[in-house]
PDB file of N, CA and C in Angstrom:
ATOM      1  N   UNK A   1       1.369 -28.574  18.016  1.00  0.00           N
ATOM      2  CA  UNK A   1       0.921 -28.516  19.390  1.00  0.00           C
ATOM      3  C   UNK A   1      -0.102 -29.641  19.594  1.00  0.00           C
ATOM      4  N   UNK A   2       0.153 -30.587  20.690  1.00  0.00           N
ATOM      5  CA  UNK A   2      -1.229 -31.778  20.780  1.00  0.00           C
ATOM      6  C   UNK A   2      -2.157 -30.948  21.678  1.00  0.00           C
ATOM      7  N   UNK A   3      -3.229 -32.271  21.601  1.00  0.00           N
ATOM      8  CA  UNK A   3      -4.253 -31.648  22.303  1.00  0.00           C
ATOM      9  C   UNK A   3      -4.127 -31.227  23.962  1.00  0.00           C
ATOM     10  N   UNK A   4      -3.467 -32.264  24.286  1.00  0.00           N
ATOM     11  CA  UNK A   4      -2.745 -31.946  26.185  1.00  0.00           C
ATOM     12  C   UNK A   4      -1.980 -30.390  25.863  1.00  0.00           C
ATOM     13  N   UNK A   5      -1.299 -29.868  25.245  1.00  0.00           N
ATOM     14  CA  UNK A   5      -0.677 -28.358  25.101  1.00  0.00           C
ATOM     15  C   UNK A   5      -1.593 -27.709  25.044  1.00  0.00           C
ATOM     16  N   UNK A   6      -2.692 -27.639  24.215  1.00  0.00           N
ATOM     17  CA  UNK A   6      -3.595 -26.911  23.741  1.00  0.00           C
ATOM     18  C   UNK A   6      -4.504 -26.508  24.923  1.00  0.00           C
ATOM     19  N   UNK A   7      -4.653 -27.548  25.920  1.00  0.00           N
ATOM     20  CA  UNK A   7      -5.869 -27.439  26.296  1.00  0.00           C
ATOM     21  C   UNK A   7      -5.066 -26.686  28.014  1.00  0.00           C
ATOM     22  N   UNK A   8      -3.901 -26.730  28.197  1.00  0.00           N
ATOM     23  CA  UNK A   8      -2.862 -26.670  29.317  1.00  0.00           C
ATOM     24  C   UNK A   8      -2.759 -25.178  29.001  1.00  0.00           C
ATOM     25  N   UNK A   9      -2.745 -24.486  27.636  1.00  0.00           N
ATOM     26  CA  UNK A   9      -2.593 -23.233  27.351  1.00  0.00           C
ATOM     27  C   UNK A   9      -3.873 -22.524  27.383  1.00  0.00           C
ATOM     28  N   UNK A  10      -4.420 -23.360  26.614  1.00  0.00           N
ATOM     29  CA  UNK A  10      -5.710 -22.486  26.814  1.00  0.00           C
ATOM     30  C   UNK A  10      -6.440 -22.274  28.852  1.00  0.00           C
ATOM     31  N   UNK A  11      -6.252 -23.280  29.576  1.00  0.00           N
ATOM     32  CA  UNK A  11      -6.584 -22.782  30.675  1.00  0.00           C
ATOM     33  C   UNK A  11      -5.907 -21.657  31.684  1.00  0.00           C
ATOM     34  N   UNK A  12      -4.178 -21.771  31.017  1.00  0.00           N
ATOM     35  CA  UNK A  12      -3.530 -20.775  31.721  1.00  0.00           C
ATOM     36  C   UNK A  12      -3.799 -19.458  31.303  1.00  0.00           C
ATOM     37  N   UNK A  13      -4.111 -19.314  30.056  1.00  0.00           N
ATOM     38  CA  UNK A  13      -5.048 -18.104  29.692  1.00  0.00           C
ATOM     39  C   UNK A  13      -6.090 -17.627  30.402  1.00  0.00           C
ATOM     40  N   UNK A  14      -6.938 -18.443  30.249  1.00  0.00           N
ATOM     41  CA  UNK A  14      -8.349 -18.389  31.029  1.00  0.00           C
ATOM     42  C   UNK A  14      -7.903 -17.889  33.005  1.00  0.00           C
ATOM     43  N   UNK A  15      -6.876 -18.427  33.345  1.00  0.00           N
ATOM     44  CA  UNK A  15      -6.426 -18.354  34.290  1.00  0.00           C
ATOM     45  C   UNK A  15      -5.884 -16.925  35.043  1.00  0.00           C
ATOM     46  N   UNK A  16      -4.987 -16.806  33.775  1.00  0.00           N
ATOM     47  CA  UNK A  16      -4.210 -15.022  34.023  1.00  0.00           C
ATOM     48  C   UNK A  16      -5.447 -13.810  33.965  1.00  0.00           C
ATOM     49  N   UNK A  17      -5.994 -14.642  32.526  1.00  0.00           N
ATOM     50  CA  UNK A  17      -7.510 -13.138  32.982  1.00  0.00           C
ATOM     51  C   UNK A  17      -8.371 -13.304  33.731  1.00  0.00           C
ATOM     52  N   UNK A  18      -9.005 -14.074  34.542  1.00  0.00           N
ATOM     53  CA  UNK A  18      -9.278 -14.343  35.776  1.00  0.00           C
ATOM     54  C   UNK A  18      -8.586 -13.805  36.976  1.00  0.00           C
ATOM     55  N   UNK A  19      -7.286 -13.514  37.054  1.00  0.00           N
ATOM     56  CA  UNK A  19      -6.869 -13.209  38.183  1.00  0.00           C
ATOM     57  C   UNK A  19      -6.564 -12.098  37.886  1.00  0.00           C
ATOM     58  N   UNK A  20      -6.380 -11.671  36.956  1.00  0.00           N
ATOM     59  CA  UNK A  20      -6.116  -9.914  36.498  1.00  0.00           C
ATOM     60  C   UNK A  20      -7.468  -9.505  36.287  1.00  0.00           C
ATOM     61  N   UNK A  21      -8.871  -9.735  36.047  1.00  0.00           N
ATOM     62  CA  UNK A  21      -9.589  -8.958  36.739  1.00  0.00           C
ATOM     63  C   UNK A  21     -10.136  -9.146  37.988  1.00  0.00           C
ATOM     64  N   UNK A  22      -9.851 -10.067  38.467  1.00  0.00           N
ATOM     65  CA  UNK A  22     -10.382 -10.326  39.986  1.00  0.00           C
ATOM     66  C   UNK A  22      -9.520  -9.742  41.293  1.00  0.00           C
ATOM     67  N   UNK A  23      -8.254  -9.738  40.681  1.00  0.00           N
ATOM     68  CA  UNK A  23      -6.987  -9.821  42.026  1.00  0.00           C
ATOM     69  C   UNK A  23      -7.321  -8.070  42.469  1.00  0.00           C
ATOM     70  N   UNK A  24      -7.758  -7.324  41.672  1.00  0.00           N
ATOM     71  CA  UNK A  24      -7.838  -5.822  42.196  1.00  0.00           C
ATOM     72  C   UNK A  24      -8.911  -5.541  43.366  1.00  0.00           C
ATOM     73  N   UNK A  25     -10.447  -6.688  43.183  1.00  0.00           N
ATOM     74  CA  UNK A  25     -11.551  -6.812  44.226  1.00  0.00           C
ATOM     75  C   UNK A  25     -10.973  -7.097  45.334  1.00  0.00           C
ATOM     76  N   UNK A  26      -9.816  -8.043  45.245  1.00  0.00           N
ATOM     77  CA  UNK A  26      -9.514  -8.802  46.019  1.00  0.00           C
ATOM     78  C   UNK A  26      -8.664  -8.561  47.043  1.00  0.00           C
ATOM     79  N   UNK A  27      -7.586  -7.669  46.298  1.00  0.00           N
ATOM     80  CA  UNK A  27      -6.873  -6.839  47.008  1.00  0.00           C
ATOM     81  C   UNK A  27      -7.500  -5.242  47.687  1.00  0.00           C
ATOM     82  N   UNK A  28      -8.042  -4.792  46.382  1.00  0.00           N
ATOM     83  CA  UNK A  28      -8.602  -3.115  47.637  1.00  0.00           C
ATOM     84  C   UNK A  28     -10.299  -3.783  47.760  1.00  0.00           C
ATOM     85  N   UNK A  29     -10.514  -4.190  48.632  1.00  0.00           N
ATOM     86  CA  UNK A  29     -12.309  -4.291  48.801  1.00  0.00           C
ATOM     87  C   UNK A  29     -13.102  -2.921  49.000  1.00  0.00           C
ATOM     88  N   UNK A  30     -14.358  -3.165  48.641  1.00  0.00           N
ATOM     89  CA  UNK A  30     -14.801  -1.679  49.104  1.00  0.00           C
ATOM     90  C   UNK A  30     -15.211  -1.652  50.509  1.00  0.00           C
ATOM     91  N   UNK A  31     -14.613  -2.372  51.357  1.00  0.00           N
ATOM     92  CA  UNK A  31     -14.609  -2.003  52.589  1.00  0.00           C
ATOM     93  C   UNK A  31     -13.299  -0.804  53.401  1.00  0.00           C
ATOM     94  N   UNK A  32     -12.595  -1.163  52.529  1.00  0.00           N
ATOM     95  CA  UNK A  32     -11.491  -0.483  53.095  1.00  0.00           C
ATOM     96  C   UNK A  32     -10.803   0.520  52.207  1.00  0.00           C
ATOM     97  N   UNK A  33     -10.058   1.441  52.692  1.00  0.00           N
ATOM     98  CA  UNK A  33      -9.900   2.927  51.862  1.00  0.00           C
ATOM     99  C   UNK A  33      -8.777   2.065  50.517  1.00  0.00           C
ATOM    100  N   UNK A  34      -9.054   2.730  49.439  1.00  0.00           N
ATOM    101  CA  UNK A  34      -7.904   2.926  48.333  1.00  0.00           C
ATOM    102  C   UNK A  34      -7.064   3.462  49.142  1.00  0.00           C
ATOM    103  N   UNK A  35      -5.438   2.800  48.862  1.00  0.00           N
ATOM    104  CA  UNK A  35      -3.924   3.604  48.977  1.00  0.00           C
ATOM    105  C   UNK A  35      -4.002   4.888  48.373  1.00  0.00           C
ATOM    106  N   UNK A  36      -3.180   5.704  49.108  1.00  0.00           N
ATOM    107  CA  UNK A  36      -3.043   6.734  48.381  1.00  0.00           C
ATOM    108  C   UNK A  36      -2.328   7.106  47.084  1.00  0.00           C
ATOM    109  N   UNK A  37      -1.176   6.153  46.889  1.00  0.00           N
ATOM    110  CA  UNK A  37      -0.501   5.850  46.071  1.00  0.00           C
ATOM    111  C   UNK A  37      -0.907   4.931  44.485  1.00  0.00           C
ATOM    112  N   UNK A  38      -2.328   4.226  45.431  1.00  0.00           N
ATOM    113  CA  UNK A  38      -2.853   4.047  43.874  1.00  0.00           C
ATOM    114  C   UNK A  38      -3.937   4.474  43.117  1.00  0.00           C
ATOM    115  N   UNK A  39      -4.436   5.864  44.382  1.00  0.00           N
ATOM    116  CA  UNK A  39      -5.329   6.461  43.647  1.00  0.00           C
ATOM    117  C   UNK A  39      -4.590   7.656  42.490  1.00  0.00           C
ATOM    118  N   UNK A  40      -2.850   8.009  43.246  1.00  0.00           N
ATOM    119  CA  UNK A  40      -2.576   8.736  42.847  1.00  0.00           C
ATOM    120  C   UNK A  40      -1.915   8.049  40.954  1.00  0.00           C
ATOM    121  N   UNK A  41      -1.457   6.721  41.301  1.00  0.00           N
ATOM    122  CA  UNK A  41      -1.617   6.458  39.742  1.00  0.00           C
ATOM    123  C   UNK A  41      -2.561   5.964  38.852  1.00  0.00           C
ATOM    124  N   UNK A  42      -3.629   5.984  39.454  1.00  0.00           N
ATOM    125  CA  UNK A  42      -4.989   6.455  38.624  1.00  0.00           C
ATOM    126  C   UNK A  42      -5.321   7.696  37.912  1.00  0.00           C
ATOM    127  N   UNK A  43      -4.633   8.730  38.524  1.00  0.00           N
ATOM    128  CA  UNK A  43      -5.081  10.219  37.849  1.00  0.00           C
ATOM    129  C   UNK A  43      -3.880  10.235  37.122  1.00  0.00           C
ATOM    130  N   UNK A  44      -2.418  10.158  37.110  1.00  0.00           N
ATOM    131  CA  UNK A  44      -1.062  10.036  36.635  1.00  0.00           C
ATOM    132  C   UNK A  44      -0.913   9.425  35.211  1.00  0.00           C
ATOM    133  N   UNK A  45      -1.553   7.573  35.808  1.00  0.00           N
ATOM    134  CA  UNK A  45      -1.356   6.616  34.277  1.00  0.00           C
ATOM    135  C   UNK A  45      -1.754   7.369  33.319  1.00  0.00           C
ATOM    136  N   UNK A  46      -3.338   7.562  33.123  1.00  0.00           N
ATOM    137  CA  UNK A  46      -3.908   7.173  31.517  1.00  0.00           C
ATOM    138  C   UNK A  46      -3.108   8.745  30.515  1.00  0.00           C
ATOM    139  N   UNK A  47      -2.658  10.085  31.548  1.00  0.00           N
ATOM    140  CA  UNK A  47      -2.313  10.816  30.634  1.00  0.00           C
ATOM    141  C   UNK A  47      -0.857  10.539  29.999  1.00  0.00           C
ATOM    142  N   UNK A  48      -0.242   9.839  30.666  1.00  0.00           N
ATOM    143  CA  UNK A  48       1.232   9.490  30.830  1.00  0.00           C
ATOM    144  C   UNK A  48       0.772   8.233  29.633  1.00  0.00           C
ATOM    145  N   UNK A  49       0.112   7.144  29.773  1.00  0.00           N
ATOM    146  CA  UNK A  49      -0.021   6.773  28.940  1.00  0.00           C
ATOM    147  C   UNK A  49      -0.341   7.304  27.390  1.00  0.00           C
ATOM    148  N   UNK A  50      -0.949   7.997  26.833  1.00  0.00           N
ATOM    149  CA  UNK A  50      -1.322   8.516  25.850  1.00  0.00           C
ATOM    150  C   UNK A  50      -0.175   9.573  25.281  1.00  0.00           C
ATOM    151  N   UNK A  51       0.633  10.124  26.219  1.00  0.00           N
ATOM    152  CA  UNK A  51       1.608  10.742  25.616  1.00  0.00           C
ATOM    153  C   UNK A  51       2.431   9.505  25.036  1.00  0.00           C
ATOM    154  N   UNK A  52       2.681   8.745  25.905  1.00  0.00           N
ATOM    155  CA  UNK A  52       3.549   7.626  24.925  1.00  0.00           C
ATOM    156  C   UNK A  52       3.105   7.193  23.592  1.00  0.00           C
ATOM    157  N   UNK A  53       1.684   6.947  23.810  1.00  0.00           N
ATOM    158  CA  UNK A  53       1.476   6.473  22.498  1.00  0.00           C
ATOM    159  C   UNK A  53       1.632   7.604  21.228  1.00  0.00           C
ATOM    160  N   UNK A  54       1.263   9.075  22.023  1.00  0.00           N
ATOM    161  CA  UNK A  54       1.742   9.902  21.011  1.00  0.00           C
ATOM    162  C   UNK A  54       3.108   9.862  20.311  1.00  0.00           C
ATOM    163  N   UNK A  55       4.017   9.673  21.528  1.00  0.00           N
ATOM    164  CA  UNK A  55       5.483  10.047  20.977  1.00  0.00           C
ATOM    165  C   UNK A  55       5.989   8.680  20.432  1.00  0.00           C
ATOM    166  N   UNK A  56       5.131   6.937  20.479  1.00  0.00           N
ATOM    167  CA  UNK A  56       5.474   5.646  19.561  1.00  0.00           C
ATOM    168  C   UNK A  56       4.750   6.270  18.647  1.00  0.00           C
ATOM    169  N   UNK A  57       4.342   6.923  18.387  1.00  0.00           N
ATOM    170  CA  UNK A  57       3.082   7.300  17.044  1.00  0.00           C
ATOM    171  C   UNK A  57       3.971   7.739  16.040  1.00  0.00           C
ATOM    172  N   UNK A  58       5.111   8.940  16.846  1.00  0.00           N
ATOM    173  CA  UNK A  58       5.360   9.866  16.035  1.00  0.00           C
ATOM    174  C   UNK A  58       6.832   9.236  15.854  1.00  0.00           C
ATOM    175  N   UNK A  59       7.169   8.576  16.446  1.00  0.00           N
ATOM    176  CA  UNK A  59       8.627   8.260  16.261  1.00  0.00           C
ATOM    177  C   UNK A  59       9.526   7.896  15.130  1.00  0.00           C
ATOM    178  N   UNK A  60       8.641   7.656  14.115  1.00  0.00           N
ATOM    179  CA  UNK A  60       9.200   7.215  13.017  1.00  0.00           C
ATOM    180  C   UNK A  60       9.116   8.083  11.490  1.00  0.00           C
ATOM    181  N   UNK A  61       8.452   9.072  11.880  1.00  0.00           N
ATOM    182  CA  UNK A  61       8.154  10.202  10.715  1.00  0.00           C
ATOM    183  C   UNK A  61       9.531  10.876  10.128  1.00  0.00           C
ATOM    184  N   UNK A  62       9.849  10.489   9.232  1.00  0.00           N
ATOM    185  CA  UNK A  62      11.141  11.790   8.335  1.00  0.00           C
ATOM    186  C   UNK A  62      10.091  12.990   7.456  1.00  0.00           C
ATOM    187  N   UNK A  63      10.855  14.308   7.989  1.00  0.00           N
ATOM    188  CA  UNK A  63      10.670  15.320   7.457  1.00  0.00           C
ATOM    189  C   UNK A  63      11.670  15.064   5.828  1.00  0.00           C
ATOM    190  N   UNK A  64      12.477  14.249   5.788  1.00  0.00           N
ATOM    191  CA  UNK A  64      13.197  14.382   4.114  1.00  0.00           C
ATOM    192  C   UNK A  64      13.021  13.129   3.481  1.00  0.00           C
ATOM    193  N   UNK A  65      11.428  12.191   3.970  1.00  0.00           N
ATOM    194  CA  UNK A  65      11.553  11.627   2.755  1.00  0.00           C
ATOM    195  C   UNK A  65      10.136  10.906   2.975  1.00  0.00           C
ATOM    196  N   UNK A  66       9.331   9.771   2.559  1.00  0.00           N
ATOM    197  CA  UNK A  66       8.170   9.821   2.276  1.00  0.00           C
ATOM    198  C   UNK A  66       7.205  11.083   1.910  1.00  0.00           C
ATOM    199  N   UNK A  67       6.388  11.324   2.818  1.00  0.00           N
ATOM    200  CA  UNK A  67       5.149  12.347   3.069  1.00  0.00           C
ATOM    201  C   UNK A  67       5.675  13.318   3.759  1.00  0.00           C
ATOM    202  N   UNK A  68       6.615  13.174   4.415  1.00  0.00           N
ATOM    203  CA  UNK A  68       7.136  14.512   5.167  1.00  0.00           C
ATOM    204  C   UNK A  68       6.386  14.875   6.394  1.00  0.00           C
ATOM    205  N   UNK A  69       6.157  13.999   6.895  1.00  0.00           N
ATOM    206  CA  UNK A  69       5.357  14.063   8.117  1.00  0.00           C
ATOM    207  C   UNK A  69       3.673  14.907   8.066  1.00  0.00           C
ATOM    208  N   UNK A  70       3.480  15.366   6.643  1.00  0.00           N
ATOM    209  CA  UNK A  70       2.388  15.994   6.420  1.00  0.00           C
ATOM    210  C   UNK A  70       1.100  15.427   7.186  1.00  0.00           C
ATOM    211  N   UNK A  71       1.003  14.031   6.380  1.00  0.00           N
ATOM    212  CA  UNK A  71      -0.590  13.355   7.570  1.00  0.00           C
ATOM    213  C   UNK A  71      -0.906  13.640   8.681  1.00  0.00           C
ATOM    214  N   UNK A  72       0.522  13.428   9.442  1.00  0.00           N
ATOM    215  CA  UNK A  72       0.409  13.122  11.177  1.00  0.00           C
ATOM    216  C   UNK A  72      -0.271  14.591  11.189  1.00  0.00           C
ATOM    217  N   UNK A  73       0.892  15.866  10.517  1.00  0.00           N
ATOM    218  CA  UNK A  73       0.585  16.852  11.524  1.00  0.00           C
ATOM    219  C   UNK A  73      -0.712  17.385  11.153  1.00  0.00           C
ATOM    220  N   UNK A  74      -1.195  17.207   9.556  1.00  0.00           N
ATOM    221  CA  UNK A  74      -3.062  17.526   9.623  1.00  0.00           C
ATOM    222  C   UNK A  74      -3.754  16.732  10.757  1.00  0.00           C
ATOM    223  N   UNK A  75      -3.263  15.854  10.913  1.00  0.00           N
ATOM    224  CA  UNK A  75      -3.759  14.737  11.763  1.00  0.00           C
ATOM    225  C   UNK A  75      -4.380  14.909  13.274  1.00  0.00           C
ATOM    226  N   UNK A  76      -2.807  15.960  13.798  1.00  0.00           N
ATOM    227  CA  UNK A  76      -2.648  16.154  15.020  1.00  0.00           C
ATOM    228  C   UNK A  76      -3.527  17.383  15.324  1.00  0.00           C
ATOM    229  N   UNK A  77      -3.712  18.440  13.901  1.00  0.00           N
ATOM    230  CA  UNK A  77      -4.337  19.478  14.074  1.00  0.00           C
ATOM    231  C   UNK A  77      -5.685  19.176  14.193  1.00  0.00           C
ATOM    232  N   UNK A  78      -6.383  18.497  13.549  1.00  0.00           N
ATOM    233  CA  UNK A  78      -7.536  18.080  13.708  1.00  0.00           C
ATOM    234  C   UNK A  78      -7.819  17.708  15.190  1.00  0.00           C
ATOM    235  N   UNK A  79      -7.039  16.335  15.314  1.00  0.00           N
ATOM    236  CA  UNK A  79      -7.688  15.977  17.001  1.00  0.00           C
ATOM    237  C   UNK A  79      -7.316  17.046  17.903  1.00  0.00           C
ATOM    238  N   UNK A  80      -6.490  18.206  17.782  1.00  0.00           N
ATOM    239  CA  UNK A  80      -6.686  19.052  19.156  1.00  0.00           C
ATOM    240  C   UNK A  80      -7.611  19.920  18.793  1.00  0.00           C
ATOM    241  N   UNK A  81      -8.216  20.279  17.453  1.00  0.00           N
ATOM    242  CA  UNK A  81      -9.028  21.083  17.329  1.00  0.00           C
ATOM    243  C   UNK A  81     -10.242  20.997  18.003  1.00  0.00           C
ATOM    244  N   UNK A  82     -10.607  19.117  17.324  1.00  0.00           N
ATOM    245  CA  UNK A  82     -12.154  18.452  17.636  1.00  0.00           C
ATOM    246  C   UNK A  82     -12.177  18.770  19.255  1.00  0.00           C
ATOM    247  N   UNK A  83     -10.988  18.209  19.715  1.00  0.00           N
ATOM    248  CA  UNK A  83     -11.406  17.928  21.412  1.00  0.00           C
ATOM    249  C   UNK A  83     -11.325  19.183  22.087  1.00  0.00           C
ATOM    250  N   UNK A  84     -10.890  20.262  21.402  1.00  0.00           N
ATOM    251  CA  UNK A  84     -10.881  21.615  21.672  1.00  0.00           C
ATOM    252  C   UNK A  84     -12.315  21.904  22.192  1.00  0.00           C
ATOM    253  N   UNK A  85     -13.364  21.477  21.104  1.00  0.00           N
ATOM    254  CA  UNK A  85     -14.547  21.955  20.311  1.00  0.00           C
ATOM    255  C   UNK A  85     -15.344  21.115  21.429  1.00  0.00           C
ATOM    256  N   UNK A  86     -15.126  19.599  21.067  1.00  0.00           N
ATOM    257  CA  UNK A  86     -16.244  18.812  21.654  1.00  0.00           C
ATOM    258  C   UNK A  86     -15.913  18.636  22.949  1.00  0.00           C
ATOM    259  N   UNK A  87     -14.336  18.431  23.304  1.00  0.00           N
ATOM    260  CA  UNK A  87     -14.316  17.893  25.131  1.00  0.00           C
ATOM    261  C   UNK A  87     -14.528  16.125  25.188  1.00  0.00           C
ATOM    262  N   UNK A  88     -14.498  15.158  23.798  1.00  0.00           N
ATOM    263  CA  UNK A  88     -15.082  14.199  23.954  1.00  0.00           C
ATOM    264  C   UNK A  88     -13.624  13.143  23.783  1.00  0.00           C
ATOM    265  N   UNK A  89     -13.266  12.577  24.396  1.00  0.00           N
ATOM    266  CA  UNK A  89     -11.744  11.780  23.680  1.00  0.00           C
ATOM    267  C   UNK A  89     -11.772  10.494  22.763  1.00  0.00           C
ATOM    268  N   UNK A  90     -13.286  10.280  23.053  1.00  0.00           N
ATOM    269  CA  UNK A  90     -13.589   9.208  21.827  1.00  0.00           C
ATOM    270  C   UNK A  90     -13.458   9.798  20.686  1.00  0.00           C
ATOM    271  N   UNK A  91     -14.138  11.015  20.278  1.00  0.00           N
ATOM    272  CA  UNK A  91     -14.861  11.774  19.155  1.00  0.00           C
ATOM    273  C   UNK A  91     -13.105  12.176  18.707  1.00  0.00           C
ATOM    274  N   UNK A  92     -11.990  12.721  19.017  1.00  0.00           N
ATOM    275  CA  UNK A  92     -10.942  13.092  19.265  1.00  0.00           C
ATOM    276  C   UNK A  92     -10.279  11.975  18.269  1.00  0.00           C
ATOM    277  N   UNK A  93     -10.042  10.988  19.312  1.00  0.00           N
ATOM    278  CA  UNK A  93      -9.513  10.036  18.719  1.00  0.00           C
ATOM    279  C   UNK A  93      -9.682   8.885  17.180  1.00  0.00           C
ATOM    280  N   UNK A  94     -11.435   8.793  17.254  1.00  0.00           N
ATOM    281  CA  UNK A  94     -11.852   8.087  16.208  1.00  0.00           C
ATOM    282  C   UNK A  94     -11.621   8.869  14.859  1.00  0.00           C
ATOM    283  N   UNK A  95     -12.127  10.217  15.161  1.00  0.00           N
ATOM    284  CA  UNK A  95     -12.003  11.203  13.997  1.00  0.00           C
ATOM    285  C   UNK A  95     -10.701  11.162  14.014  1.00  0.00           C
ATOM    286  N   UNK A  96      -9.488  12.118  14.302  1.00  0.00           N
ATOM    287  CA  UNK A  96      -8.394  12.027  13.890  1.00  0.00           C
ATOM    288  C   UNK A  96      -7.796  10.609  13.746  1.00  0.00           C
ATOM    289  N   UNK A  97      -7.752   8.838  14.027  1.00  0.00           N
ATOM    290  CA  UNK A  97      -7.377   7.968  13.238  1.00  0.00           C
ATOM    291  C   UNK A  97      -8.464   8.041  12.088  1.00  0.00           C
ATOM    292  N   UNK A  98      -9.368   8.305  11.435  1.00  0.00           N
ATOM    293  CA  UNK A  98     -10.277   8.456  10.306  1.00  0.00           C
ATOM    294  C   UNK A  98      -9.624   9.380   9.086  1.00  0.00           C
ATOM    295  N   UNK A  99      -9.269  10.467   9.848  1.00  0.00           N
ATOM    296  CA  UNK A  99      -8.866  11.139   8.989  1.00  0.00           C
ATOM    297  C   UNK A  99      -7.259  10.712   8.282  1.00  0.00           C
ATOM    298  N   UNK A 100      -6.627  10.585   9.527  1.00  0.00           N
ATOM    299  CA  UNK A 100      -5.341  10.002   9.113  1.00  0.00           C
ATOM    300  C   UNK A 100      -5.130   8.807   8.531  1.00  0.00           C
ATOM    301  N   UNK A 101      -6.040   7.528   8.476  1.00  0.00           N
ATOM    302  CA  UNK A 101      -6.218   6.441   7.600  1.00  0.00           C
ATOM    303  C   UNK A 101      -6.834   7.075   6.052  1.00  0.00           C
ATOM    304  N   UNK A 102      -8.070   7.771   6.193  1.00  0.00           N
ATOM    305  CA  UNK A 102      -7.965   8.938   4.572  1.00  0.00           C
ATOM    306  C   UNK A 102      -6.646   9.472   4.036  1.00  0.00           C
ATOM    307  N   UNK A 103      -6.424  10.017   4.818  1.00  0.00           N
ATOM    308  CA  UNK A 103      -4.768  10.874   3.849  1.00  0.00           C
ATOM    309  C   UNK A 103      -4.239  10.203   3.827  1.00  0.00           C
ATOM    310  N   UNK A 104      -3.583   9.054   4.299  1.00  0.00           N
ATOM    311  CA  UNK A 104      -2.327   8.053   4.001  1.00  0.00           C
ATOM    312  C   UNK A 104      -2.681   7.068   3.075  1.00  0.00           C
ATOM    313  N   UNK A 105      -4.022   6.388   2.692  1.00  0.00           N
ATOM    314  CA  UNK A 105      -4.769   5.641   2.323  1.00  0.00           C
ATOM    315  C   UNK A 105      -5.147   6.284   0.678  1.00  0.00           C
ATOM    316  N   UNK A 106      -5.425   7.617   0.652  1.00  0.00           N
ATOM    317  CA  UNK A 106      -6.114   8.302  -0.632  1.00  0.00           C
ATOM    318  C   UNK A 106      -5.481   9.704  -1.305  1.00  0.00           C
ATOM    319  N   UNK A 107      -4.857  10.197  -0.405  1.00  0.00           N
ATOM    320  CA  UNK A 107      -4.209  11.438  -0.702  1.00  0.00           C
ATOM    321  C   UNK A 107      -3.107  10.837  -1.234  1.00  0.00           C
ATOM    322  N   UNK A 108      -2.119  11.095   0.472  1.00  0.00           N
ATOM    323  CA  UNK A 108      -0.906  10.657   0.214  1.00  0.00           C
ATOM    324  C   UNK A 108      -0.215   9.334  -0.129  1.00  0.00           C
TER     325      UNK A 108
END
């Protein structure tokens, strides 16, 4: 890559995240109401998101051969326990990848 590529890429970078955090001010101002439609995929996304990542998480586990899916599901028991307990989704999340990098890492 020469330096004219380099420097042509690096600004279109600089460029896209610039307008991906700006274009949202830009488009809803706080002068004027949020759509209803995108407040409503504000409450919708992030759980919809996280199930996905649950079910890319889990997608690849065999019950008949490595670990047997053992990690995940101590795994899974833990984080619904913690967030049961605490209510916190950081605390949830950090602990159960902690634990599940332990068992796959030292156990299993």
């Amino acid at each position: 890559m020469t330096f004219i590529q380099r420097i042509i890429t690096i600004s279109m970078i600089v460029l896209g995240t610039i307008i991906t955090r700006f274009l949202p001010f830009i488009l809803f101002p706080p002068s004027k109401e949020t759509p209803k439609f995108i407040k409503y995929l504000g409450t919708v996304l992030p759980p919809a998101v996280l199930g996905m990542l649950v079910v890319y998480s889990l997608k690849d586990i065999s019950i008949l051969t490595g670990s047997h899916g053992i990690p995940e599901l101590i795994s899974i028991v833990f984080i619904i326990s913690i967030h049961i307990w605490k209510r916190k989704m950081l605390i949830s999340i950090a602990g159960g990848t902690i634990l599940y990098m332990f068992l796959i890492q030292v156990v299993f």
